[in-house]
N, C-alpha and C. Protein backbone atom coordinates (compact mmCIF):
# COMPACT_ATOMS: atom_id res chain seq x y z
N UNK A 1 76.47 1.79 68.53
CA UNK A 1 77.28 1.13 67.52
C UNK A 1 77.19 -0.38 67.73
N UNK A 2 76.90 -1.09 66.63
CA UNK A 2 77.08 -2.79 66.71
C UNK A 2 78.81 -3.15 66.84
N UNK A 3 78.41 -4.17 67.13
CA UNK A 3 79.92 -5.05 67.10
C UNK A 3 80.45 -4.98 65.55
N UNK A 4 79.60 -5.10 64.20
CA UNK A 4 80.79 -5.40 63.45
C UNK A 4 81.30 -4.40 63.46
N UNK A 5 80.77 -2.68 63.45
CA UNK A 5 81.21 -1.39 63.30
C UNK A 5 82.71 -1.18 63.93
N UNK A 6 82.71 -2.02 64.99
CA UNK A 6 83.81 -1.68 66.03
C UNK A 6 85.04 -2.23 65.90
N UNK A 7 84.38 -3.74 65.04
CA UNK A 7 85.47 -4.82 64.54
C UNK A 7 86.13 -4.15 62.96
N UNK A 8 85.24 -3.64 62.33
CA UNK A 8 85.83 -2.56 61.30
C UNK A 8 86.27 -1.44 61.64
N UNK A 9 86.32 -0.86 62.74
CA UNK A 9 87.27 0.36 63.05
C UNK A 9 88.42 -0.07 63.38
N UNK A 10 88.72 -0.91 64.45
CA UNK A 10 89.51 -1.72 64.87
C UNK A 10 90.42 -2.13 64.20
N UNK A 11 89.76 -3.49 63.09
CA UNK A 11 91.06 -3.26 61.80
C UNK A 11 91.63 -2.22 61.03
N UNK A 12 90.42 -1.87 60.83
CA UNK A 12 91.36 -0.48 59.54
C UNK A 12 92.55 0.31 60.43
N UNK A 13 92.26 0.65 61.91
CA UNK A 13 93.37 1.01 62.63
C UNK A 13 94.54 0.40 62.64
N UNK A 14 94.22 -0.54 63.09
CA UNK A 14 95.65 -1.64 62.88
C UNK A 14 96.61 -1.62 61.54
N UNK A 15 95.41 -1.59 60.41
CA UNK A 15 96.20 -1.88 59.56
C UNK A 15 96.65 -0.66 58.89
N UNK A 16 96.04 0.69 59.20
CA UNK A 16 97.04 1.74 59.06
C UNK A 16 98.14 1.88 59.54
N UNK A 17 98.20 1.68 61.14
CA UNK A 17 99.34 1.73 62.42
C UNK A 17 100.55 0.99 61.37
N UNK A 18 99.93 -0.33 61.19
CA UNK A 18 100.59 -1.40 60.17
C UNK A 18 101.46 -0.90 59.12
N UNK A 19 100.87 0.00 58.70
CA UNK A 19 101.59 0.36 57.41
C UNK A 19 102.06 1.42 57.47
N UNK A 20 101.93 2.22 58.01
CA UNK A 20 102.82 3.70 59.04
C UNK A 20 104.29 3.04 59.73
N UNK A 21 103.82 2.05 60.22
CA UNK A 21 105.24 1.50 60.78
C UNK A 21 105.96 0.49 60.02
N UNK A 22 105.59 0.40 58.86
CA UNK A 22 106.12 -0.49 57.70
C UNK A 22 106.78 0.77 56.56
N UNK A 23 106.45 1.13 56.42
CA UNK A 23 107.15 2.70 55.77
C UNK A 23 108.25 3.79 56.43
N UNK A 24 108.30 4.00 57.62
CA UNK A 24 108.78 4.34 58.66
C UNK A 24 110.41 3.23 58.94
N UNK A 25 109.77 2.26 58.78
CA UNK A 25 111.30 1.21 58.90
C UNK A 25 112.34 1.46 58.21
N UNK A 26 112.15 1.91 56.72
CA UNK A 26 112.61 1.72 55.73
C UNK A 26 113.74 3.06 55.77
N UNK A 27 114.05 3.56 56.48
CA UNK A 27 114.41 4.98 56.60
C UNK A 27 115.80 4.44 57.79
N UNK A 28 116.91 5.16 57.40
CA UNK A 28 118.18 4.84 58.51
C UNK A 28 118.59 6.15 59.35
N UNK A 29 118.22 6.10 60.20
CA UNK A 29 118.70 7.08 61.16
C UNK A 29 119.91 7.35 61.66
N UNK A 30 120.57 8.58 60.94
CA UNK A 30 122.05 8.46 61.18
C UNK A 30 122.19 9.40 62.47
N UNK A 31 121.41 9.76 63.24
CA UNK A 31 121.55 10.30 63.92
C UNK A 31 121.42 9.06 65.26
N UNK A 32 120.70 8.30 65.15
CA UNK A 32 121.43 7.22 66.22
C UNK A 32 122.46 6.10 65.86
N UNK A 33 122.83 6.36 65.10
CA UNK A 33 124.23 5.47 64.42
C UNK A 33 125.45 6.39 64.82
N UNK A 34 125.19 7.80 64.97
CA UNK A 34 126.22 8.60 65.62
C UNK A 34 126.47 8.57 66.67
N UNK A 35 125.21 8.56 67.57
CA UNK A 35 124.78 8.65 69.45
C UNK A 35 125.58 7.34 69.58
N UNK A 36 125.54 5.77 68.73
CA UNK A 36 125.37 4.42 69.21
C UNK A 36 127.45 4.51 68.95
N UNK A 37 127.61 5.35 68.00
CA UNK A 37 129.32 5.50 67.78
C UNK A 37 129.70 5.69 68.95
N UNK A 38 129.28 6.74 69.20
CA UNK A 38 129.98 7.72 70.22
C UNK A 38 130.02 7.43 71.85
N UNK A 39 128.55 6.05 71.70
CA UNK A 39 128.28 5.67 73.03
C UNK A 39 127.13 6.80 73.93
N UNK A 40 126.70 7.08 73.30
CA UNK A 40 125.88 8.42 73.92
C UNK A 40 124.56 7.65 73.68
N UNK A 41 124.29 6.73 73.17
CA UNK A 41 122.75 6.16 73.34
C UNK A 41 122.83 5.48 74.20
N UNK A 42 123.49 5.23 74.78
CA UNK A 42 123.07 4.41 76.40
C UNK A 42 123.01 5.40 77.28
N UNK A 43 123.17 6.54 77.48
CA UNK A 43 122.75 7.74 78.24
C UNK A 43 121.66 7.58 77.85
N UNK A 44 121.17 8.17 76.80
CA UNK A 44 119.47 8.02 76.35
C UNK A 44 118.66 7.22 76.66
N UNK A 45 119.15 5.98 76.31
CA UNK A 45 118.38 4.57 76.95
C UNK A 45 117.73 4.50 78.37
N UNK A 46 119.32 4.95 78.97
CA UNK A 46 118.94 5.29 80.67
C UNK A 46 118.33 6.27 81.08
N UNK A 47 118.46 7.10 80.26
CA UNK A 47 117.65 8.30 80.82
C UNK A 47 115.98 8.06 80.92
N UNK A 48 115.72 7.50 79.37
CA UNK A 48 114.20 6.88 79.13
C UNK A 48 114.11 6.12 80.37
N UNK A 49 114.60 4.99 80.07
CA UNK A 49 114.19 3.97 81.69
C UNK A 49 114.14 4.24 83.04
N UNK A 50 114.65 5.70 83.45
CA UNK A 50 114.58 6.06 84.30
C UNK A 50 113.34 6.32 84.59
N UNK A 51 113.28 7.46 83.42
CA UNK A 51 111.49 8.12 83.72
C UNK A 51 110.91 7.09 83.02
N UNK A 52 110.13 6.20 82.39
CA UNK A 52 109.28 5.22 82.70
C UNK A 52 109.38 4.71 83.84
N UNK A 53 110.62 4.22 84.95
CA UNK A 53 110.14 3.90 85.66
C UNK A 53 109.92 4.33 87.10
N UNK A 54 110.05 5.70 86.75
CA UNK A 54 109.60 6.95 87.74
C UNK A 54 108.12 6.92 87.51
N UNK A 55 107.73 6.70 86.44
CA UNK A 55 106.09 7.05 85.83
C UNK A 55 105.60 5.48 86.60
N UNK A 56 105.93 4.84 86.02
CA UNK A 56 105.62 3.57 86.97
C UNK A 56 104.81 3.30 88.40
N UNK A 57 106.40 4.29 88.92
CA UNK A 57 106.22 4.01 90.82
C UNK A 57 105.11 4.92 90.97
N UNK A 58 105.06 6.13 90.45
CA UNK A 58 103.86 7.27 90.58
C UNK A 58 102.48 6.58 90.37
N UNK A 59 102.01 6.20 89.02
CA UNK A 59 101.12 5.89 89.08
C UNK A 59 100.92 4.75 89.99
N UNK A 60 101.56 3.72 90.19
CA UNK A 60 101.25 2.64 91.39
C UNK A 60 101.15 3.31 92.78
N UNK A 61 101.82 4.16 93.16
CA UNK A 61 101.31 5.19 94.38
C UNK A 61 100.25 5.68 94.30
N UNK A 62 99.51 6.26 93.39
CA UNK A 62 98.20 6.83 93.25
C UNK A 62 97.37 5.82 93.18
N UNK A 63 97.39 4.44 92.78
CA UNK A 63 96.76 3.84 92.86
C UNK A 63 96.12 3.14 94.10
N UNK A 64 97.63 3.33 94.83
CA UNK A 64 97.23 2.66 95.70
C UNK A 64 96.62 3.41 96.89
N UNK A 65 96.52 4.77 96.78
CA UNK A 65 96.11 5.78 97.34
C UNK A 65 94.49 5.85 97.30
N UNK A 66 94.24 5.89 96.11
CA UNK A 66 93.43 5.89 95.37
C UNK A 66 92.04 4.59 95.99
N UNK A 67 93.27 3.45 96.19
CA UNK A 67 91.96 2.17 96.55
C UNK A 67 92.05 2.32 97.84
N UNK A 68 93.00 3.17 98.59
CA UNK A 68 92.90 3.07 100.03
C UNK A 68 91.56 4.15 100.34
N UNK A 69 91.34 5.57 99.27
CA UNK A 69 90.42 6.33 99.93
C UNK A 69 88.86 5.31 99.46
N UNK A 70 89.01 4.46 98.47
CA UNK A 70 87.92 3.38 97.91
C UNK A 70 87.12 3.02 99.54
N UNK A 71 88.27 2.53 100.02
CA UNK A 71 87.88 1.41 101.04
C UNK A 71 87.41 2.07 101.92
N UNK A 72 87.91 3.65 102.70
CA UNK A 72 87.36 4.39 103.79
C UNK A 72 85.90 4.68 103.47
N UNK A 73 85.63 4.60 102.07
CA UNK A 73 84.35 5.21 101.77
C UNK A 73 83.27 4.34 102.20
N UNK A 74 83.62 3.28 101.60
CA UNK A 74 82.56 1.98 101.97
C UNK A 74 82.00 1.62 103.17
C-alpha cells in the first residue's frame, strides 16, 4: 500500500469515528442523571479507576518482566 492509500483510510476513519460521536451526543442519558441523583456514579467512577489502574500496574509489571528476560538473553 502507498502512503496516500493510508492517508485516505485514516481520514475516512476519523471522520466516521467523527460523526458516530457527533450523533451519539445528541441523546440524554437518564440513566446517569439517576446514578449522578442518587450519588451512585461516583461508585462507578471509582470502580472504573480502580481497574484501569489495576490494568496499568499489570501491564507495567509485564513489561518490565518482559525487558528483564530481553536483557538475560543478550
Amino acid at each position: 500500500m502507498n502512503m496516500n492509500n493510508i492517508i485516505k483510510r485514516i481520514s475516512l476513519s476519523f471522520a466516521a469515528t467523527l460523526l458516530s460521536l457527533l450523533s451519539f451526543a445528541q441523546d440524554t442519558v437518564q440513566m446517569a442523571d439517576t446514578m449522578r441523583s442518587n450519588g451512585k456514579i461516583y461508585v462507578v467512577v471509582t470502580v472504573c479507576l480502580v481497574i484501569l489502574i489495576g490494568l496499568f500496574i499489570y501491564v507495567g509489571r509485564v513489561d518490565r518482566k518482559v525487558s528483564k528476560l530481553e536483557q538475560e538473553l543478550k
